[in-house]
PDB file of N, CA and C in Angstrom:
ATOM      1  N   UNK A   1       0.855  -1.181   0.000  1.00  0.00           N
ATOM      2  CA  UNK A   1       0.000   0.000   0.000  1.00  0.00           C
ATOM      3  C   UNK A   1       0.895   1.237   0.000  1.00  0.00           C
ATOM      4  N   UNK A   2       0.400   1.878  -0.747  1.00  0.00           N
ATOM      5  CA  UNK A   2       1.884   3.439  -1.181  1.00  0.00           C
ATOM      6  C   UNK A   2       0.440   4.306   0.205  1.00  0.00           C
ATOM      7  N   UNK A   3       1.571   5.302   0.161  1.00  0.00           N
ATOM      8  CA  UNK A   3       1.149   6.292   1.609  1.00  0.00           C
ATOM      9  C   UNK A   3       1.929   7.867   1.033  1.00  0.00           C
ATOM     10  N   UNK A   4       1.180   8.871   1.440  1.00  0.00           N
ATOM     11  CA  UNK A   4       1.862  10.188   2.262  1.00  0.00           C
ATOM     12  C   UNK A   4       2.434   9.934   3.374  1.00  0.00           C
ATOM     13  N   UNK A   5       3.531  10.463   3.742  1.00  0.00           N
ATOM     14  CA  UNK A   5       3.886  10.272   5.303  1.00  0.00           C
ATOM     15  C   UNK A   5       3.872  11.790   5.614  1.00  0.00           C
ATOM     16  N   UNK A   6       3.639  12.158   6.759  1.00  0.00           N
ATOM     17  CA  UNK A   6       3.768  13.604   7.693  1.00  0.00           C
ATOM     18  C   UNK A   6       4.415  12.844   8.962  1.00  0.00           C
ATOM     19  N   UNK A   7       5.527  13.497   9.216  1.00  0.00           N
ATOM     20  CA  UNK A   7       6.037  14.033  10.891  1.00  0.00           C
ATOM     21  C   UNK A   7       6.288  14.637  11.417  1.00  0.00           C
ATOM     22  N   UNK A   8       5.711  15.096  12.396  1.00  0.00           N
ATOM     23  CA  UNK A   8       5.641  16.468  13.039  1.00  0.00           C
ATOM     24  C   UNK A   8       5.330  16.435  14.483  1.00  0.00           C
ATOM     25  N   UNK A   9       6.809  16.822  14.826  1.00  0.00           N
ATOM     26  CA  UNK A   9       6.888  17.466  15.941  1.00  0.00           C
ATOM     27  C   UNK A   9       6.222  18.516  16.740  1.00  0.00           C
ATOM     28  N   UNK A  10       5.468  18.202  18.019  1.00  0.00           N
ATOM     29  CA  UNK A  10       4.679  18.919  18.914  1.00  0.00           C
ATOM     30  C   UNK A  10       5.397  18.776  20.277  1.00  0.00           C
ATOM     31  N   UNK A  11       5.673  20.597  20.406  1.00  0.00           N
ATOM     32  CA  UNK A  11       5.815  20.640  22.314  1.00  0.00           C
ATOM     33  C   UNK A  11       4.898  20.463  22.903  1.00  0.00           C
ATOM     34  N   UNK A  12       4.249  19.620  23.154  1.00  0.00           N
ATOM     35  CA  UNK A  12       2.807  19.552  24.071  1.00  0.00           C
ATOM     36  C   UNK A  12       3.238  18.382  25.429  1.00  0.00           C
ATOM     37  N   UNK A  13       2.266  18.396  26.314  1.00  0.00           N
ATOM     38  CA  UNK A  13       2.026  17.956  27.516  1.00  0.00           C
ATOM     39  C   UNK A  13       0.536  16.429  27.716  1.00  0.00           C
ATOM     40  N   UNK A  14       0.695  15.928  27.856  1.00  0.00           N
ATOM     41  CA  UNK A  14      -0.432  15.389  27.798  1.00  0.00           C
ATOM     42  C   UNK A  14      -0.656  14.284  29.026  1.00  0.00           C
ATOM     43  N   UNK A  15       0.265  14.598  30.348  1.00  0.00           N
ATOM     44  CA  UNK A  15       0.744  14.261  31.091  1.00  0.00           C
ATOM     45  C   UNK A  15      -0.447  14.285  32.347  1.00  0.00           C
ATOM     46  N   UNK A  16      -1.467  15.157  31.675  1.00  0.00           N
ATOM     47  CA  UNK A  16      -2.788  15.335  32.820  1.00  0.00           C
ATOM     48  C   UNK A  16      -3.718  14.608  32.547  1.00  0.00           C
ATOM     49  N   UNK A  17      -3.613  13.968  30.902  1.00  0.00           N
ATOM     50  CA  UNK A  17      -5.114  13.445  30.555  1.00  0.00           C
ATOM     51  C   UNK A  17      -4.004  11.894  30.357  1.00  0.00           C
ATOM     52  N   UNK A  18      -5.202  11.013  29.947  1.00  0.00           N
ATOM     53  CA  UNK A  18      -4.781   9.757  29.139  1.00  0.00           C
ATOM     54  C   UNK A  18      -4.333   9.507  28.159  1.00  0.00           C
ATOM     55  N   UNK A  19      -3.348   8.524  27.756  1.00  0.00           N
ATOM     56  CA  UNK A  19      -2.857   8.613  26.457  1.00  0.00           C
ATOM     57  C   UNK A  19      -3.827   8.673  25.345  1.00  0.00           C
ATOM     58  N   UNK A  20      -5.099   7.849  25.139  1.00  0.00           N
ATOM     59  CA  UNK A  20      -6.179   8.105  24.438  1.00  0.00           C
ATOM     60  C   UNK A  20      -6.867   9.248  24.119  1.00  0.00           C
ATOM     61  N   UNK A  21      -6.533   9.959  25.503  1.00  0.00           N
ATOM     62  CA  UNK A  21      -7.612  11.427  25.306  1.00  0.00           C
ATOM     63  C   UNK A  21      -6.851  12.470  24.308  1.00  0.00           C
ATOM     64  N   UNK A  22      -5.570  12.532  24.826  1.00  0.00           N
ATOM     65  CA  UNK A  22      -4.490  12.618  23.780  1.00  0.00           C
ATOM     66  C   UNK A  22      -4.552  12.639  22.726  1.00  0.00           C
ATOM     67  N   UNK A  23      -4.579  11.230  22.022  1.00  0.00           N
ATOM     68  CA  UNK A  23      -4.697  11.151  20.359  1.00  0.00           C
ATOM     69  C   UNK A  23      -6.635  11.373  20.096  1.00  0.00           C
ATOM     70  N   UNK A  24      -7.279  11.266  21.105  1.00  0.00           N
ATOM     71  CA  UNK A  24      -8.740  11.778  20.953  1.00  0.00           C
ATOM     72  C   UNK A  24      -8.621  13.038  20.399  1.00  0.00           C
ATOM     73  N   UNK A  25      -7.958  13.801  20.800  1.00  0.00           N
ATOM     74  CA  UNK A  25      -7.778  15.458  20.693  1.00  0.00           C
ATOM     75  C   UNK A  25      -6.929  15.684  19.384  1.00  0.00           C
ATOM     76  N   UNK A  26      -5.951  15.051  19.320  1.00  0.00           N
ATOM     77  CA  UNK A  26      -5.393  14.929  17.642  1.00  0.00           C
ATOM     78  C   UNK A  26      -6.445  14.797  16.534  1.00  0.00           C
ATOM     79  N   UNK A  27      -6.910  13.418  16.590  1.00  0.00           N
ATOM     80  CA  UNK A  27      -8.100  13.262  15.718  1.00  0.00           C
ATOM     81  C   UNK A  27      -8.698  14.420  15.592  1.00  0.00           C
ATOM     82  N   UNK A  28      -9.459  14.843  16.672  1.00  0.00           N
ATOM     83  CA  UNK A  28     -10.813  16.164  16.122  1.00  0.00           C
ATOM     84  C   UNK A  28     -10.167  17.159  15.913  1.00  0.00           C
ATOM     85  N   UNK A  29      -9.151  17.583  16.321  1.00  0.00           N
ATOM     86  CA  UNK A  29      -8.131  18.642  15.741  1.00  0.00           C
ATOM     87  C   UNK A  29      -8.379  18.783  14.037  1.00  0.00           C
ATOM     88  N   UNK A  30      -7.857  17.206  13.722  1.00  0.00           N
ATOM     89  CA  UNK A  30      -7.920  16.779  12.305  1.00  0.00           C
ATOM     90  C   UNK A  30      -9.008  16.647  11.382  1.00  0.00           C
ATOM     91  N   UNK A  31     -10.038  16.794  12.176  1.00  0.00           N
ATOM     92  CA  UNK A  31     -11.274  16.385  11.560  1.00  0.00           C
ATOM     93  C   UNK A  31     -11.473  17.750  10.233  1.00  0.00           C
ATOM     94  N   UNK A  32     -11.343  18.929  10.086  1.00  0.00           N
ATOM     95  CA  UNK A  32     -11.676  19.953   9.040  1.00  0.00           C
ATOM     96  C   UNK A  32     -11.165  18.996   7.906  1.00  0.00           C
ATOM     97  N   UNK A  33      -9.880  18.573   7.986  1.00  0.00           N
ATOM     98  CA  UNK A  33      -9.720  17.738   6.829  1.00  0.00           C
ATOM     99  C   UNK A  33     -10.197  16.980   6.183  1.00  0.00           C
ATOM    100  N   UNK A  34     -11.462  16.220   6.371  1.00  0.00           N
ATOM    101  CA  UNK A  34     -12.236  15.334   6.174  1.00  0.00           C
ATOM    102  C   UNK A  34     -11.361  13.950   6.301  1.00  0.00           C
ATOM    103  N   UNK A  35     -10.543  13.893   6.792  1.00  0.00           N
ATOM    104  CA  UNK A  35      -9.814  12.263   6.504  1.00  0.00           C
ATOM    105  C   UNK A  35     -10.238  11.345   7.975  1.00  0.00           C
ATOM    106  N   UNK A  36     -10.456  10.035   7.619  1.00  0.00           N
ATOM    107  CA  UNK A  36     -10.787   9.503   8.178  1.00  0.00           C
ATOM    108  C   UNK A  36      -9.733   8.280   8.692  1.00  0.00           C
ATOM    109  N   UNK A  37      -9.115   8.805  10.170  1.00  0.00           N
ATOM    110  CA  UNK A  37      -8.064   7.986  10.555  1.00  0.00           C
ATOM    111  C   UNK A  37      -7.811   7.103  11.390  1.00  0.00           C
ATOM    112  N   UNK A  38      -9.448   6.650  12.171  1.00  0.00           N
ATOM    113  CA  UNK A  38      -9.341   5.393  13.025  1.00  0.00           C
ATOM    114  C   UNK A  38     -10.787   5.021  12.740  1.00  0.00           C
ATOM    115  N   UNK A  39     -10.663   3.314  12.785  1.00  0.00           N
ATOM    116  CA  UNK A  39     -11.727   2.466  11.957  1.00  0.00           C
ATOM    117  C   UNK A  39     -12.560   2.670  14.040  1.00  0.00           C
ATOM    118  N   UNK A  40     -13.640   2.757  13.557  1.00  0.00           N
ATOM    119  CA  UNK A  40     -14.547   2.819  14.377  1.00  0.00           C
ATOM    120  C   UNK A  40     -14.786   1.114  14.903  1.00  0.00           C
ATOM    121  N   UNK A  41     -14.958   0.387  13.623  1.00  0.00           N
ATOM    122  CA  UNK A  41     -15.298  -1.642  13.728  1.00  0.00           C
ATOM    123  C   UNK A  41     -14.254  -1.751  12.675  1.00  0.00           C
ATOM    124  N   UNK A  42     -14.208  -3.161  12.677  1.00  0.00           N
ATOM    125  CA  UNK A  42     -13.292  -3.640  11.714  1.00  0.00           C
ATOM    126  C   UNK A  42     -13.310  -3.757  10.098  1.00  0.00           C
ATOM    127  N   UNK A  43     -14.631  -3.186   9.769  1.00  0.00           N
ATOM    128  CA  UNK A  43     -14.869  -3.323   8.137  1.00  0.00           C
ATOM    129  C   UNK A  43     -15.251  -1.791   8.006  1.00  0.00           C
ATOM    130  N   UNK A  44     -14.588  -0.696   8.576  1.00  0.00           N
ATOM    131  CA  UNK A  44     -14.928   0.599   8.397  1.00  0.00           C
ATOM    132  C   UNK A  44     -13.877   0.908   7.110  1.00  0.00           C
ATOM    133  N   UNK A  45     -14.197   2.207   6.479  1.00  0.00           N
ATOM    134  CA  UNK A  45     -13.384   2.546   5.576  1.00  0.00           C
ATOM    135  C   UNK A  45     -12.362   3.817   6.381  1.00  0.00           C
ATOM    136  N   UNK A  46     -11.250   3.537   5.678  1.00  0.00           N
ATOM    137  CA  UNK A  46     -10.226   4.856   6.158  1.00  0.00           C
ATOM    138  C   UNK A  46      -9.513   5.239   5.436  1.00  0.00           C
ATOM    139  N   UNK A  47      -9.253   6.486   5.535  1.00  0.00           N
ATOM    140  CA  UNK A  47      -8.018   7.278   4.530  1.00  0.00           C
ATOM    141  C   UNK A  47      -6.856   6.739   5.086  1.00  0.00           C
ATOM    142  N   UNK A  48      -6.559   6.574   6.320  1.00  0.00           N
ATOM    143  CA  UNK A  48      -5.000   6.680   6.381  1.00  0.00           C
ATOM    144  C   UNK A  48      -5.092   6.117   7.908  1.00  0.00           C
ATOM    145  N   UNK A  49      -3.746   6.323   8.670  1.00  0.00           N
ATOM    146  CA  UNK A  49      -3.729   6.309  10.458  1.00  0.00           C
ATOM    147  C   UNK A  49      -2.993   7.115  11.025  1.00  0.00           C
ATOM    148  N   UNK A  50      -3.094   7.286  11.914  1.00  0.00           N
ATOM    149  CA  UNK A  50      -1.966   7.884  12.859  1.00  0.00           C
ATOM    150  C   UNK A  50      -1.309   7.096  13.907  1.00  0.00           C
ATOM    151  N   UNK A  51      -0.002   7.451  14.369  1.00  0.00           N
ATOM    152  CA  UNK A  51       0.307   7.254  15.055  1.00  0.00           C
ATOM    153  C   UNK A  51       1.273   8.341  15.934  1.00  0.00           C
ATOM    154  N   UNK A  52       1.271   7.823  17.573  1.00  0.00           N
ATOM    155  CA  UNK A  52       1.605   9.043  18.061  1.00  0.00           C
ATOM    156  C   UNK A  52       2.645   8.156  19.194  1.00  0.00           C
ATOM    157  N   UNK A  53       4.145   8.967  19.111  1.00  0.00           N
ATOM    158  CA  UNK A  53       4.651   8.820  20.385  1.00  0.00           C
ATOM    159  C   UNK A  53       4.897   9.914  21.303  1.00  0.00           C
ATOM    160  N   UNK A  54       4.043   9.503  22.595  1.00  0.00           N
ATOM    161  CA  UNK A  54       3.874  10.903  23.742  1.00  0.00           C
ATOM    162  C   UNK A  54       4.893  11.080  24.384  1.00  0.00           C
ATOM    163  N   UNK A  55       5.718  11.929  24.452  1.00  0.00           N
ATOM    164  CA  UNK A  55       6.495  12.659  25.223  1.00  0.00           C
ATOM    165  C   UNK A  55       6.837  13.818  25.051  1.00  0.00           C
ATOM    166  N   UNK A  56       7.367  14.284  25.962  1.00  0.00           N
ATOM    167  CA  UNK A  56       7.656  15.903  26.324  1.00  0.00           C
ATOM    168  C   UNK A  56       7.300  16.537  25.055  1.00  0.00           C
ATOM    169  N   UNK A  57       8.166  16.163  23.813  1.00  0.00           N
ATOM    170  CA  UNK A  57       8.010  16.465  22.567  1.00  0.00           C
ATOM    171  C   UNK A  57       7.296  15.510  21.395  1.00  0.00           C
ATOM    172  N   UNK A  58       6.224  15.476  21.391  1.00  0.00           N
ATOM    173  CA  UNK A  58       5.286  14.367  20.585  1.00  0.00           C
ATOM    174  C   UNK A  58       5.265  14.136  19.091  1.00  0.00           C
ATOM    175  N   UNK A  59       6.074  13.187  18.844  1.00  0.00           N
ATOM    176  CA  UNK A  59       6.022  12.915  17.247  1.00  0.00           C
ATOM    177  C   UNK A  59       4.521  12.286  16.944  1.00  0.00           C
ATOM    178  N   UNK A  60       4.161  12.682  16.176  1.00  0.00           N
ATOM    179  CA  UNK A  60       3.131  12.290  15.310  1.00  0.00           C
ATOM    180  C   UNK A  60       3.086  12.281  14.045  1.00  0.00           C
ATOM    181  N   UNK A  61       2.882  10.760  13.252  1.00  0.00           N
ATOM    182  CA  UNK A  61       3.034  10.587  11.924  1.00  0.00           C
ATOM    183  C   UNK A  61       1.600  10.038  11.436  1.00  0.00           C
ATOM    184  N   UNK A  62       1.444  11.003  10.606  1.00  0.00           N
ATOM    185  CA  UNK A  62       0.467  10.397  10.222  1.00  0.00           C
ATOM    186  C   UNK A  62       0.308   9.994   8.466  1.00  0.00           C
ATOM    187  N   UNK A  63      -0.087   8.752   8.130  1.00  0.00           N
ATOM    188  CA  UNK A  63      -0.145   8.091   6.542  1.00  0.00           C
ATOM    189  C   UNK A  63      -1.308   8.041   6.071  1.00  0.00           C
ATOM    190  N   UNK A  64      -1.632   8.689   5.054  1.00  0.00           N
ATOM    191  CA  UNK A  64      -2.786   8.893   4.076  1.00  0.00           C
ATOM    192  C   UNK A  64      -2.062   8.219   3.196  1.00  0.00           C
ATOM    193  N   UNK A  65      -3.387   7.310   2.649  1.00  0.00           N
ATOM    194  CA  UNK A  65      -3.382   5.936   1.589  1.00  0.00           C
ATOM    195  C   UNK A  65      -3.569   7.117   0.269  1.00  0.00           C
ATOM    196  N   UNK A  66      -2.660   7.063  -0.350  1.00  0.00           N
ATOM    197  CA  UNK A  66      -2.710   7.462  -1.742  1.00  0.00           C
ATOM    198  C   UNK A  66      -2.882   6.357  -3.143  1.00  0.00           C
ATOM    199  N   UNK A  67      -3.414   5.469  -3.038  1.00  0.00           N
ATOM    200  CA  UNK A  67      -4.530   4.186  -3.639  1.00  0.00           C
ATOM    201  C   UNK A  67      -5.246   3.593  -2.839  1.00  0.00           C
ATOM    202  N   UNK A  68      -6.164   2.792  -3.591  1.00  0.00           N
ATOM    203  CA  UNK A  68      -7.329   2.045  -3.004  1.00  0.00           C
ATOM    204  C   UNK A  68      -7.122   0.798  -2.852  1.00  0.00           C
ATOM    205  N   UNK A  69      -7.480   0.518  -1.761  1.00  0.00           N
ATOM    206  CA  UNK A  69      -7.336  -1.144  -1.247  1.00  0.00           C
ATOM    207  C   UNK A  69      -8.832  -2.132  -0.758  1.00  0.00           C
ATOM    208  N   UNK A  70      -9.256  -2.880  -1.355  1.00  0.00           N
ATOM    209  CA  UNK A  70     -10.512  -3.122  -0.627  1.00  0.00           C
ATOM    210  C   UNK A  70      -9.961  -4.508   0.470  1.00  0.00           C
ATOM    211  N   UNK A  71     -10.940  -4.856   1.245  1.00  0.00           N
ATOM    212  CA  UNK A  71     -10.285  -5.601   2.589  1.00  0.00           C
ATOM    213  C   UNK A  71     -10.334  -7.108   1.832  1.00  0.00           C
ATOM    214  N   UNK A  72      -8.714  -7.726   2.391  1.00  0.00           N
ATOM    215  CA  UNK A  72      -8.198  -8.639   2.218  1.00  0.00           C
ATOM    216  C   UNK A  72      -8.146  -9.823   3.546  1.00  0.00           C
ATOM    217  N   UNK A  73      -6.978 -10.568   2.913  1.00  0.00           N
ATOM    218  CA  UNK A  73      -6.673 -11.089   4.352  1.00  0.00           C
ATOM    219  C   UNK A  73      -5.693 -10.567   5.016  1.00  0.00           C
ATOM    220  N   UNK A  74      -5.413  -9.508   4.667  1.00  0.00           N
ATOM    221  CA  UNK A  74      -4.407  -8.327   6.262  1.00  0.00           C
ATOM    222  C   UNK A  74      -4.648  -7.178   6.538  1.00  0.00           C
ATOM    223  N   UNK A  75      -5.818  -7.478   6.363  1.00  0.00           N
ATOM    224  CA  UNK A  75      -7.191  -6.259   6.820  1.00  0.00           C
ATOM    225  C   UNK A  75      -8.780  -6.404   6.428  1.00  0.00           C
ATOM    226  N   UNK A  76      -9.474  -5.845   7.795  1.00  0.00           N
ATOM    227  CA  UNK A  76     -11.143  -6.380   6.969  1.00  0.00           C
ATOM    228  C   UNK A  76     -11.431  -4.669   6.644  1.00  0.00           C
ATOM    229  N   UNK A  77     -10.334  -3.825   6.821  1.00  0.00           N
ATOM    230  CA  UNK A  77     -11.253  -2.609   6.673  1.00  0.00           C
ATOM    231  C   UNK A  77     -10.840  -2.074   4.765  1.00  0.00           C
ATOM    232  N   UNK A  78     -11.873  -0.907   4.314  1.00  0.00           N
ATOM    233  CA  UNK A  78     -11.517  -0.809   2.811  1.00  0.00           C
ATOM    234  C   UNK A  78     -10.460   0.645   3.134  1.00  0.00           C
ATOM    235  N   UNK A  79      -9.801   0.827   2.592  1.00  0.00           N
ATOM    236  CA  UNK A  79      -8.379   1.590   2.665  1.00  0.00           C
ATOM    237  C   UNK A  79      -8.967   2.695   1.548  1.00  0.00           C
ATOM    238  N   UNK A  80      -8.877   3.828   1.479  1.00  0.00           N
ATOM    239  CA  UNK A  80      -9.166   4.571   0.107  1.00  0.00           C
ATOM    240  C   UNK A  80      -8.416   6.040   0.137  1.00  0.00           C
ATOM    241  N   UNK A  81      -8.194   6.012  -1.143  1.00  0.00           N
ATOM    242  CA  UNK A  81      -7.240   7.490  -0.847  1.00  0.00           C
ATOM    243  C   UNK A  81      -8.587   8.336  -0.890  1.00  0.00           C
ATOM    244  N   UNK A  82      -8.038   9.731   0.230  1.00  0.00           N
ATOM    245  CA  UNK A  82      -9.106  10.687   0.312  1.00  0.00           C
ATOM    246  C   UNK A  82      -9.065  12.036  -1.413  1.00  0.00           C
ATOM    247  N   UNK A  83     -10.115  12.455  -1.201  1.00  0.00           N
ATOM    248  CA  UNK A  83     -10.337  12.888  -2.656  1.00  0.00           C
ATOM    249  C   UNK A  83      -9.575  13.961  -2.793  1.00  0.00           C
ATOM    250  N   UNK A  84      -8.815  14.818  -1.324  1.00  0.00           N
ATOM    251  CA  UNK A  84      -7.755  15.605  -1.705  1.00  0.00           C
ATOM    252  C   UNK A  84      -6.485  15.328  -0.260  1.00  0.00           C
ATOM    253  N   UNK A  85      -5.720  15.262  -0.378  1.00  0.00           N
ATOM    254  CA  UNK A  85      -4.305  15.141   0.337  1.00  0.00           C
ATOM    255  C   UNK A  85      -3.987  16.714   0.828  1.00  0.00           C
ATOM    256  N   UNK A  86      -4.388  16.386   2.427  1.00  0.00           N
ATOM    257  CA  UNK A  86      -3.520  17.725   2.550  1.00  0.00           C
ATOM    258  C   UNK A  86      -2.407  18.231   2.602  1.00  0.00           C
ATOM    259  N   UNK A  87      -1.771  19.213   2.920  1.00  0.00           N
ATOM    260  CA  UNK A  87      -0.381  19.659   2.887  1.00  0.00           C
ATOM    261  C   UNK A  87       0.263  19.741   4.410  1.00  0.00           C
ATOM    262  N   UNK A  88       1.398  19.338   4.337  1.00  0.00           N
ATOM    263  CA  UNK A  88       2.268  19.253   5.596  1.00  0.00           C
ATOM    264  C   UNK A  88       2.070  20.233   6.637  1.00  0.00           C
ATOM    265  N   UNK A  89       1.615  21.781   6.042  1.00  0.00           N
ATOM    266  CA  UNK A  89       1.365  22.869   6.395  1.00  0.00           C
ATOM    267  C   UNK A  89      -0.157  23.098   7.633  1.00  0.00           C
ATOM    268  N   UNK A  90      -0.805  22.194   6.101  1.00  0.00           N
ATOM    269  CA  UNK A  90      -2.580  22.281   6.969  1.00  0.00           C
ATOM    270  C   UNK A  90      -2.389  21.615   7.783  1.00  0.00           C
ATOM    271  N   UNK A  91      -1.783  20.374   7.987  1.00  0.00           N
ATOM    272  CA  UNK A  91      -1.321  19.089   9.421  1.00  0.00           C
ATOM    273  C   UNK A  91      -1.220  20.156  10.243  1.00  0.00           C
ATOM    274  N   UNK A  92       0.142  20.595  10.028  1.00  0.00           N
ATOM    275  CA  UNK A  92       0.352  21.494  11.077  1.00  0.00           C
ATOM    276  C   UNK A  92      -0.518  22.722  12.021  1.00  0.00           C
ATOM    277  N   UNK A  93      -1.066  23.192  11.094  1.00  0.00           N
ATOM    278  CA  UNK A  93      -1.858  24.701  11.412  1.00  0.00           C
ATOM    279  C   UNK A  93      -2.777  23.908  12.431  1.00  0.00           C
ATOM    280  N   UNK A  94      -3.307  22.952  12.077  1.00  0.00           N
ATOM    281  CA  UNK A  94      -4.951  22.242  12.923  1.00  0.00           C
ATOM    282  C   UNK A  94      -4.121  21.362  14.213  1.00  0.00           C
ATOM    283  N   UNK A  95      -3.026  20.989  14.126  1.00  0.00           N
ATOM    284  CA  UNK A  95      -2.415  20.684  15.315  1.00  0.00           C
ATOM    285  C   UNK A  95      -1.738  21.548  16.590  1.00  0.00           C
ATOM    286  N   UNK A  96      -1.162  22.991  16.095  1.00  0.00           N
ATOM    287  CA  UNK A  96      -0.739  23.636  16.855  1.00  0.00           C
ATOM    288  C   UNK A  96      -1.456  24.248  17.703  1.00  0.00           C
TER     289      UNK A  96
END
């Protein structure tokens, strides 16, 4: 599966809430974008994922599927590139 990659570095704290509430707050951050980055059930469709490592300084990468994948056997969910890719820039602006 080909991907965008973004990484981007955040000074943030997240040391008061849960690690979940955390990437909870990433997500809706992200949401203007329309991309869809965690499968709700296992046969949901998604643009891409994130992933986040929390500390002092929080990398977060996140991969938008730039082709379409429908679910196989190393995944039940359908994979689809979103109809526009944002820019490293917009990541940023909705995260800071």
């Amino acid at each position: 599966m080909n991907t965008k990659t973004f990484e981007i570095s955040l000074n943030t704290d997240c040391l008061s809430s849960s690690l979940a509430t955390c990437s909870d707050a990433m997500i809706e951050k992200l949401k203007p974008l329309g991309l869809k980055l965690i499968a709700n059930n296992p046969k949901d469709t998604v643009n891409g994922f994130i992933s986040i490592v929390h500390d002092t300084q929080h990398l977060v990468r996140i991969e938008i599927y730039t082709e379409d994948e429908k679910p196989n056997t190393q995944h039940l969910s359908t994979l689809e590139k979103p109809i526009t890719i944002p820019s490293e820039n917009q990541i940023k602006s909705l995260l800071q």
